[in-house]
Protein backbone atom coordinates (compact mmCIF):
# COMPACT_ATOMS: atom_id res chain seq x y z
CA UNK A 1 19.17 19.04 -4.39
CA UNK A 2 17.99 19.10 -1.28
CA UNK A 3 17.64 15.45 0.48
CA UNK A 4 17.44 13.86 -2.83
CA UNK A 5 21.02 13.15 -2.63
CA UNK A 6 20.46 11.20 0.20
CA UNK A 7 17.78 9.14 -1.26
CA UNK A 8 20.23 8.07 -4.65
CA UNK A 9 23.03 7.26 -2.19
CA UNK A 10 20.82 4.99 0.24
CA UNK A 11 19.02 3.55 -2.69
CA UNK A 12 22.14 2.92 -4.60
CA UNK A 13 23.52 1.05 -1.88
CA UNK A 14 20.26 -1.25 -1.11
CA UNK A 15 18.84 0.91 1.73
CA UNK A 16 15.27 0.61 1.88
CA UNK A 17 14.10 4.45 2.23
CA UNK A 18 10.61 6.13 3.30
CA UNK A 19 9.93 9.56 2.18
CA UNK A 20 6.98 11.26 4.42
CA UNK A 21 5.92 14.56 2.45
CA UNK A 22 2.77 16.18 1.95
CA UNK A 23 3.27 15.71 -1.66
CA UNK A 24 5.01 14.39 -4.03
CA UNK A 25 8.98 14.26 -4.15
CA UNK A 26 11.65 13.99 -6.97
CA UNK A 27 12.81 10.85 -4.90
CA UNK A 28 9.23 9.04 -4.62
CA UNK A 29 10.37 7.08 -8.00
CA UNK A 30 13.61 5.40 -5.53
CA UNK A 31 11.75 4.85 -2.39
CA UNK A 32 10.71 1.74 -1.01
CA UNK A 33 7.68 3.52 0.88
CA UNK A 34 6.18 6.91 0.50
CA UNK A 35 3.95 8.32 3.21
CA UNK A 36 1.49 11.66 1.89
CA UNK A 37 1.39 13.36 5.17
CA UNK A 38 2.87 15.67 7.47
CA UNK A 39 6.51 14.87 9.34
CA UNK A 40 5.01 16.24 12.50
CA UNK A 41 2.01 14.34 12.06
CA UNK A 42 3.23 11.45 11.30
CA UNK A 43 6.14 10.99 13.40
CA UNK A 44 3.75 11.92 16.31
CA UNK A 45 1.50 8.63 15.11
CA UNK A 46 4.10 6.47 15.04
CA UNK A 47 5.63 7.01 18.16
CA UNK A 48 1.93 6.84 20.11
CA UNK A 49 1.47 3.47 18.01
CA UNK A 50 5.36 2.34 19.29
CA UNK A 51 4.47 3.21 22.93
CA UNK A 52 1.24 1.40 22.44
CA UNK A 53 3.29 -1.81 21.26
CA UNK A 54 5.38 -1.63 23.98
CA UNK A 55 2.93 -1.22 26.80
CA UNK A 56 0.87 -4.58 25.55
């Protein structure tokens, strides 16, 4: 099942959750947020956007 499990059990419990894929998942229906894009990509963004924050 691969991370779904992860995604019933956090939005079971009230966890927001944010799935980043390239496409669609079998745990888009649960998640608060879903990103279409690449991890790598995206986690690269947000960091440069968090540094960005901090330095202002």
């Amino acid at each position: 099942m691969s991370g779904l499990r992860f995604v019933k059990r956090a939005a079971k419990a009230g966890t927001p959750v944010v799935v980043v894929n390239r496409g669609a998942t079998r745990g888009d229906d649960l998640a608060t947020h879903t990103v279409h894009a690449g991890c790598s990509e995206f986690l690269t963004d947000l960091a440069d956007r968090r540094a960005g924050a901090a330095r202002a």
